[in-house]
Protein backbone atom coordinates (compact mmCIF):
# COMPACT_ATOMS: atom_id res chain seq x y z
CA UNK A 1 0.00 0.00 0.00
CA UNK A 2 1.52 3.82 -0.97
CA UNK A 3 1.77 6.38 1.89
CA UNK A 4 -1.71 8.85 2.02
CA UNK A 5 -2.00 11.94 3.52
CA UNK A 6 -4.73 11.72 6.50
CA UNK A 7 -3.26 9.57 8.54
CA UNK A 8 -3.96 10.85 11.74
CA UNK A 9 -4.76 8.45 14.11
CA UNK A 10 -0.86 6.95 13.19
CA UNK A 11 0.96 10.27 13.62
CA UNK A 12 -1.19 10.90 16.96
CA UNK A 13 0.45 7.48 17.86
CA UNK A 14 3.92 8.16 16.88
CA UNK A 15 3.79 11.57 18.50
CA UNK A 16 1.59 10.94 22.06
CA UNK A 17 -0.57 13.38 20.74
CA UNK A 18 -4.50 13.01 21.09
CA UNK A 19 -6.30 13.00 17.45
CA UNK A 20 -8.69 15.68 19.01
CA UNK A 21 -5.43 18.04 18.99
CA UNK A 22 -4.17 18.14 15.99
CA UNK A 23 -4.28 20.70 13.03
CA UNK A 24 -4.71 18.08 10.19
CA UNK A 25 -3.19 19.57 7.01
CA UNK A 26 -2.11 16.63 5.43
CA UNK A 27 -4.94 15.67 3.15
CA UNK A 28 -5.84 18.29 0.35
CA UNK A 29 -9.79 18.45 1.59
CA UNK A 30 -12.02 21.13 1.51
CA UNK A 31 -12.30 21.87 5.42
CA UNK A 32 -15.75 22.52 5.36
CA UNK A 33 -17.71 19.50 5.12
CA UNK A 34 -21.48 20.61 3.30
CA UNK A 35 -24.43 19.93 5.11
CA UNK A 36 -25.60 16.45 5.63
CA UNK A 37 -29.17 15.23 4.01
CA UNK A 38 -31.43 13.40 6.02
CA UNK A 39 -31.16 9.60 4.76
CA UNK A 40 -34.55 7.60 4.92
CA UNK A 41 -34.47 4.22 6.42
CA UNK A 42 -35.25 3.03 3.41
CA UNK A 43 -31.69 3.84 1.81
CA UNK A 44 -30.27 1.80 4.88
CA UNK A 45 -32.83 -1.19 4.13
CA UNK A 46 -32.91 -1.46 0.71
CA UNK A 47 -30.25 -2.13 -2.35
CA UNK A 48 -29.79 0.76 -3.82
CA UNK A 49 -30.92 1.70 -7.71
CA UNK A 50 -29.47 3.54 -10.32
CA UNK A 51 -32.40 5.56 -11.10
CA UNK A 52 -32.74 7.59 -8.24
CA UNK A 53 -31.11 10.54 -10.12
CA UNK A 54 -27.34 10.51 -8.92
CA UNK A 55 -26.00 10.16 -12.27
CA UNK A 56 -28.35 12.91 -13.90
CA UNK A 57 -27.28 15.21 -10.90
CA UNK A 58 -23.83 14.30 -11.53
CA UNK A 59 -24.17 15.40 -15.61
CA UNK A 60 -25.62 18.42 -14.66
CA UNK A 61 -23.07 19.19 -12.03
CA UNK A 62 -19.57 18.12 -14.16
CA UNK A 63 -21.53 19.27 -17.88
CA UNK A 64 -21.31 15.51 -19.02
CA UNK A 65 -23.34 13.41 -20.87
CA UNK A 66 -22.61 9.88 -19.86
CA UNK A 67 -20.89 9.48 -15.72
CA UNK A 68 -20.83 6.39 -13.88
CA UNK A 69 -20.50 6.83 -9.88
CA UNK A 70 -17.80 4.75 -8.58
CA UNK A 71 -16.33 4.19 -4.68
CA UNK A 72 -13.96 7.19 -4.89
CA UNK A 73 -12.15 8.14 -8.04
CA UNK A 74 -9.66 5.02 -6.73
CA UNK A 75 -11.51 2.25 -7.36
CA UNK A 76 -11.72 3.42 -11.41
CA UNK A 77 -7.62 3.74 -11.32
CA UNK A 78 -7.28 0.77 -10.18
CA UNK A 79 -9.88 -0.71 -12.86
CA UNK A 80 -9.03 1.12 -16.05
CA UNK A 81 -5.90 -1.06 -16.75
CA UNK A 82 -8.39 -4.50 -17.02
CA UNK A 83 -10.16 -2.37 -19.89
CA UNK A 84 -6.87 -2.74 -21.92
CA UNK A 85 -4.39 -5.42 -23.18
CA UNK A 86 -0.92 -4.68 -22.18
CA UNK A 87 1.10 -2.11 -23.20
CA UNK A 88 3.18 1.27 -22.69
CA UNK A 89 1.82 3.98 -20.44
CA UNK A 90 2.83 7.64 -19.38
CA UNK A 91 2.56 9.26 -16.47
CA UNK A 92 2.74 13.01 -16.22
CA UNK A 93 4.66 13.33 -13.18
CA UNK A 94 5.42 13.82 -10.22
CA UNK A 95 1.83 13.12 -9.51
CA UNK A 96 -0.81 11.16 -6.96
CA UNK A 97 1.25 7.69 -6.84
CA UNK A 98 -1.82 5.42 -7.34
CA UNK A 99 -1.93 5.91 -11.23
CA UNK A 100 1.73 4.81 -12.06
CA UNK A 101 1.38 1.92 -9.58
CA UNK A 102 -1.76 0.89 -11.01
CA UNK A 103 -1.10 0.61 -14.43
CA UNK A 104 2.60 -1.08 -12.94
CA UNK A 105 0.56 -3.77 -11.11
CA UNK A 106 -1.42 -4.83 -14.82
CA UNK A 107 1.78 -5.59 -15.93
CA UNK A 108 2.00 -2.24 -18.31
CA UNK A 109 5.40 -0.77 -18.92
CA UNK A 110 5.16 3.00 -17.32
CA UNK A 111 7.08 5.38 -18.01
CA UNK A 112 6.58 8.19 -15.72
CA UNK A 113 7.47 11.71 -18.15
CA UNK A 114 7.82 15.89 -17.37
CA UNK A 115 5.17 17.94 -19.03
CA UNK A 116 7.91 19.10 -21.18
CA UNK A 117 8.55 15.49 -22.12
CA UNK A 118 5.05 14.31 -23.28
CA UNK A 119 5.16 15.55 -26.57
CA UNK A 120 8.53 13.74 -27.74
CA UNK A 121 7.12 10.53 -25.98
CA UNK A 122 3.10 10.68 -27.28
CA UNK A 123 3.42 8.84 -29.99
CA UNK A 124 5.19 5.91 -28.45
CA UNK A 125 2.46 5.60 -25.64
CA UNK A 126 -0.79 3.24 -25.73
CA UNK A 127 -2.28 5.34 -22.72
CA UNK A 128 -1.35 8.88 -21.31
CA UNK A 129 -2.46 9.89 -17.36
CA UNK A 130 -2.67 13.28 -16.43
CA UNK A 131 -3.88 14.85 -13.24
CA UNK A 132 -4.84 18.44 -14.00
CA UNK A 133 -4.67 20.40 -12.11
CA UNK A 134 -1.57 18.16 -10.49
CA UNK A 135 -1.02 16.97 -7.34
CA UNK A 136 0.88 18.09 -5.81
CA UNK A 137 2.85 20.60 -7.92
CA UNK A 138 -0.47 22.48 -8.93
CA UNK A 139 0.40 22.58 -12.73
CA UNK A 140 -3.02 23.05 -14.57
CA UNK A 141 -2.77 22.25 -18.64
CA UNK A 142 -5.21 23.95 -20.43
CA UNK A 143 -8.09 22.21 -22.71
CA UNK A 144 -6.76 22.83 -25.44
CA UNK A 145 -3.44 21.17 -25.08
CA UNK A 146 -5.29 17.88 -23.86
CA UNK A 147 -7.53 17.80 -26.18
CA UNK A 148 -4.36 17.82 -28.94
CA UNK A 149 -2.56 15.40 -26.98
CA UNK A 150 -6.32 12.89 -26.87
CA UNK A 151 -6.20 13.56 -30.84
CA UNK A 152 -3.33 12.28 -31.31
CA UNK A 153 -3.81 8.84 -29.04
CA UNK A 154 -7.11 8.69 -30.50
CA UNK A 155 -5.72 7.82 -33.58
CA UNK A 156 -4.12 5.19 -32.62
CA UNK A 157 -6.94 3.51 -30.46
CA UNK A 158 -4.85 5.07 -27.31
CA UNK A 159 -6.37 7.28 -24.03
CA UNK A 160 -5.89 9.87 -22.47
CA UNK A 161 -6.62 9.35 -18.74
CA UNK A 162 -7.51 12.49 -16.57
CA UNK A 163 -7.77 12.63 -13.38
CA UNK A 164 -9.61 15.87 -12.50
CA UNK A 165 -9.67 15.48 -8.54
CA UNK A 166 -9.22 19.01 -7.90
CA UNK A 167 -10.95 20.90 -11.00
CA UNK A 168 -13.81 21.69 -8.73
CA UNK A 169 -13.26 25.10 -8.48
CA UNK A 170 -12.11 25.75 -12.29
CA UNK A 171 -15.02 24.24 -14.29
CA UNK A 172 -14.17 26.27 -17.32
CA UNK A 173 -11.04 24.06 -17.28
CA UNK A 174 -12.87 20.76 -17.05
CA UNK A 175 -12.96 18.48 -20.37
CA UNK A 176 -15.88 16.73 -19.12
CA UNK A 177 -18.27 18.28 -21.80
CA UNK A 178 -15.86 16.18 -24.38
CA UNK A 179 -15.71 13.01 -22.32
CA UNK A 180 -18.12 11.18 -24.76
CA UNK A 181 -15.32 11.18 -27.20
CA UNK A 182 -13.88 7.68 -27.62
CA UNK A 183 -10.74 7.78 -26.14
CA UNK A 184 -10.99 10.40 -23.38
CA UNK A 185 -11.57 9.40 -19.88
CA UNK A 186 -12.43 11.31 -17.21
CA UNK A 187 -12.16 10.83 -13.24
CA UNK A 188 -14.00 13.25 -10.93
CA UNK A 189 -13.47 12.65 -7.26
CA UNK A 190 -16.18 13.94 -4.68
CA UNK A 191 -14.98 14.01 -1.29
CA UNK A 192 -12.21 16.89 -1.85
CA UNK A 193 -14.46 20.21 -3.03
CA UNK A 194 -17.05 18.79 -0.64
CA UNK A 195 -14.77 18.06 2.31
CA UNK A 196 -16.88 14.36 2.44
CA UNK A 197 -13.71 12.05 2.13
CA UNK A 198 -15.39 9.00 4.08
CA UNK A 199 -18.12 8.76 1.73
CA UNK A 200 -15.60 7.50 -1.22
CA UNK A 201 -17.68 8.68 -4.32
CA UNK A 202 -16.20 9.83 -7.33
CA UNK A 203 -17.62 9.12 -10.78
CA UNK A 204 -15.83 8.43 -14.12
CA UNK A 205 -16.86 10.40 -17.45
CA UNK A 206 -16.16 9.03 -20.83
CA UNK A 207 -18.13 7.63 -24.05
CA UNK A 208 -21.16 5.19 -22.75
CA UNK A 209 -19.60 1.79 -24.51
CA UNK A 210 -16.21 2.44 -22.22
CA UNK A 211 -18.84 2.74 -19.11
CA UNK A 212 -20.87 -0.23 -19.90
CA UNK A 213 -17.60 -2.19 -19.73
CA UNK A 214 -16.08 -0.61 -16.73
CA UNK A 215 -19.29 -0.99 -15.00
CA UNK A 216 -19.14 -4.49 -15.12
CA UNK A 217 -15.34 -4.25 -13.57
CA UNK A 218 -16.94 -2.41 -10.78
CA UNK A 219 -20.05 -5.40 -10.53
CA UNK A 220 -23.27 -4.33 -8.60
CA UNK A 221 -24.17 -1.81 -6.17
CA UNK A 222 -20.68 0.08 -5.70
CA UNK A 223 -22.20 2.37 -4.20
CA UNK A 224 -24.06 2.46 -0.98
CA UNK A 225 -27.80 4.10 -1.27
CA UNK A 226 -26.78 6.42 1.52
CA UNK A 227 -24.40 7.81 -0.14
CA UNK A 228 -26.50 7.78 -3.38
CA UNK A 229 -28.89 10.35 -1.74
CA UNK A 230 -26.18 12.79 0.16
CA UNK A 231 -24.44 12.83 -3.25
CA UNK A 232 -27.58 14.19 -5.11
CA UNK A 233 -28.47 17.08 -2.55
CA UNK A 234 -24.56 17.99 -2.51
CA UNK A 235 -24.67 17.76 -6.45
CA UNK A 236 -27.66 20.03 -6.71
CA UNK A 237 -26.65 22.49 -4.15
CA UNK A 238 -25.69 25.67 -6.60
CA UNK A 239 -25.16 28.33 -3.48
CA UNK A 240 -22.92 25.63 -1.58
CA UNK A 241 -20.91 25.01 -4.35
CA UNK A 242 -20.37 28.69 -5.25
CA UNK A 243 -19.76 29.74 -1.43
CA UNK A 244 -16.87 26.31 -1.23
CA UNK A 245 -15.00 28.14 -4.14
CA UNK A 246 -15.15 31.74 -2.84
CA UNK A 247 -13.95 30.48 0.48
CA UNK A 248 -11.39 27.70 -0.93
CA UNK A 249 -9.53 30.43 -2.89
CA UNK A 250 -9.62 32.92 0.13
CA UNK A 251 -8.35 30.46 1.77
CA UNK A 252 -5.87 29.04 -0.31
CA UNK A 253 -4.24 32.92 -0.55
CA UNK A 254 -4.52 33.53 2.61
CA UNK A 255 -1.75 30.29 2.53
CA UNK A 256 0.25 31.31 0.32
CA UNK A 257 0.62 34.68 2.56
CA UNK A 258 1.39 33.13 5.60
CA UNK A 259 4.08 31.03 4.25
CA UNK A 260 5.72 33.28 2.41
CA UNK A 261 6.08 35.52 5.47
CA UNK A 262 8.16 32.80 6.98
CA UNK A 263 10.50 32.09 3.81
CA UNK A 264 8.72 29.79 2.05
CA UNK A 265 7.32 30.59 -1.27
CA UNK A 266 5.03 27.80 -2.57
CA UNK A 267 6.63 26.24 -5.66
CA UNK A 268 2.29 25.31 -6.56
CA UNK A 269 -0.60 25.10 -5.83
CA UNK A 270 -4.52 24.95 -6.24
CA UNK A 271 -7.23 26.22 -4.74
CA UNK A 272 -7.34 23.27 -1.94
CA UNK A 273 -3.32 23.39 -1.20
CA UNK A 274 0.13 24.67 -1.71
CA UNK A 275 3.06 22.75 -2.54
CA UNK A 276 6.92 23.69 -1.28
CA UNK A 277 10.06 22.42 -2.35
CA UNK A 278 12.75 22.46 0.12
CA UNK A 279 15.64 21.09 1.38
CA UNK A 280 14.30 21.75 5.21
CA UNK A 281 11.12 19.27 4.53
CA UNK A 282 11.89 16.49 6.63
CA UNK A 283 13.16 18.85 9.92
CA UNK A 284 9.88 21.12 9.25
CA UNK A 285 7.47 18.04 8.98
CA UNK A 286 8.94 16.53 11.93
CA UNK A 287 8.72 20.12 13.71
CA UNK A 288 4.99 20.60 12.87
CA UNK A 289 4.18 16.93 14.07
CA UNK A 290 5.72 17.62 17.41
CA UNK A 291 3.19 20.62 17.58
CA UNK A 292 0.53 18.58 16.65
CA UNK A 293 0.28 20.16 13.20
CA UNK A 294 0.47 17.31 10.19
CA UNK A 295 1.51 17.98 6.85
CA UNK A 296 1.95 15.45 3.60
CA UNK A 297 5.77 15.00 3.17
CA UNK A 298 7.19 14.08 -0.20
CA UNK A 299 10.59 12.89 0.34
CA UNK A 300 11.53 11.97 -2.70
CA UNK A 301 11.68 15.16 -3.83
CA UNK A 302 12.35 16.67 -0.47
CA UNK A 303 8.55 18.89 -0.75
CA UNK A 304 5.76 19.34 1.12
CA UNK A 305 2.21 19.93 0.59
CA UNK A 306 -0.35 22.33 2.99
CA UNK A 307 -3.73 21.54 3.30
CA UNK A 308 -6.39 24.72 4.09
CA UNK A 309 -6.68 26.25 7.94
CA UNK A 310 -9.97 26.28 8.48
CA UNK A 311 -10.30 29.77 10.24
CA UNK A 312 -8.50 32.48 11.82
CA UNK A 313 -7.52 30.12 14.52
CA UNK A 314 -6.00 27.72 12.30
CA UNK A 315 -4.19 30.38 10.18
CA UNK A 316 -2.73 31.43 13.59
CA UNK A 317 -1.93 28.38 14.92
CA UNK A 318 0.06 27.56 11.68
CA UNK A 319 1.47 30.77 11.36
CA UNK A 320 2.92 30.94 15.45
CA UNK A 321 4.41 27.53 14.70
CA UNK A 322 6.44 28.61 11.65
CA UNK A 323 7.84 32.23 13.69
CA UNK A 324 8.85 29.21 16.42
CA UNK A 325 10.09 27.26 13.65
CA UNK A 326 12.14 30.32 12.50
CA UNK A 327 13.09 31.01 15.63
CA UNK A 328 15.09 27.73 15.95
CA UNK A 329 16.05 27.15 12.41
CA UNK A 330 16.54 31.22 11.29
């Protein structure tokens, strides 16, 4: 199993630390969950159906014509690669580990490229996965240049694969409203804009004869009627989705601010998180942690990534531990 973010309970553990006491930024939610729905017994007592209108709440939410919910945007990485026969993948990267490791695992030869790199390499590749915007570097490719890169796999019979986790608050950006091209696949996780991570929903967009077949990979009532319901109302909620991005992005700033008045200038970011390169990573994770304050350490590349503060409290809490962290370490 690859290292997550989120791990709480393990760093409370490692650190004598109760969970109740830590500022979690590890995990690159949305720290304000929306509003729970009131779930009818009957969603708890019954299987659940596929035409309760989660997948027309999802088209109108993403601008897609064809989705099929899934348990978390995982569950469709890990079973695109049965959709294919062997062959050569890419992997813009650095990006979220599970793609590479998937495709890996299927017995595909990966070849993990830069952005810069991906045009040289195209034409060589069966399959090409992008995350966009990345994570954790931030980088966010436009339409346009995705589309040209699809074209030219298209031809070929290849995909592009992209993974669209964080798009929530850039629409515009999405190519959802071209996913019913053959060829193009699309991944949409839910529990990141909507700060619902336990309810592992995400859906997958692409042309309806790809979804047929991946929906028999994923068999039978994936997903739990429960969740069918609270992902409708969170779907359909217009003002909650526009007051997540006006606050994400304040927030997000309000990040990049705080760090940069300690020295550290985010390399990326998004709207949910910032990304830092350093060389002081490891000692500034492990100097966080020991303030109960987590943070998602990269150490191959010696970077870190910052979640959202909640609040003013937050902010302050993470800003007082970086002037102590100065302090020490000027």
């Amino acid at each position: 199993m690859l290292e997550h973010g989120g791990r709480l309970r393990k760093a409370a553990q490692e650190y004598g630390i109760a969970e109740e006491a830590w500022l979690d930024l590890s995990s690159g939610l949305a720290p304000w969950p929306f509003p729970l729905p009131t779930i009818p017994m009957r969603a708890w007592a019954r299987l659940p159906e596929t035409d309760d209108g989660l997948e027309q709440a999802a088209c109108a939410y993403y601008g897609a014509s064809e989705v099929l919910p899934v348990a978390g945007s995982q569950a469709a990485i890990q079973l695109l690669p049965r959709l294919r026969r062997a062959g050569k993948v890419g992997v813009l990267s650095p990006c979220y580990a599970e793609h590479a490791e998937a495709w890996r695992r299927s017995g595909y030869r990966v070849r993990e490229v830069l952005e810069q790199e991906v045009d040289f390499f195209l034409d060589s590749l069966d399959v090409l996965v992008v995350v966009n915007p990345n994570n954790p570097t931030g980088l966010s490719l436009t339409p346009e240049r995705l589309l040209d890169w699809h074209g030219r796999l298209a031809q070929r019979g290849g995909w592009l694969v992209v993974d669209e986790a964080f798009m929530d608050n850039t629409p515009d950006l999405s190519l959802a409203r071209h996913a019913d091209q053959v060829g193009l696949i699309v991944l949409r996780s839910f529990g990141k804009f909507f700060g619902l991570a336990g309810v592992r929903l995400g859906f997958v967009l692409a042309e309806r004869h790809l979804l047929k077949l991946l929906a028999e990979q994923v068999g039978p009532w994936a997903v739990s009627g429960p969740t069918r319901i609270l992902g409708q109302a969170c779907l359909r909620d217009v003002a909650g989705h526009t007051r997540q991005r006006l606050r994400s992005e304040a927030a997000s700033q309000r990040l990049v601010g705080v760090l940069e008045r300690h020295g550290f200038k985010p390399q990326g970011g998004c709207a949910l998180f910032q990304w830092l390169i350093t060389a002081e990573a490891e000692r500034l994770y492990q100097f966080m942690a020991q303030r109960g304050i987590l943070l998602r350490l990269f150490v191959h590349n010696s970077s870190l990534r910052f979640g959202l503060p909640a609040d003013d409290a937050e902010s302050m809490r993470l800003e007082q531990a970086l002037l102590a962290y100065r302090k020490e370490y000027p």
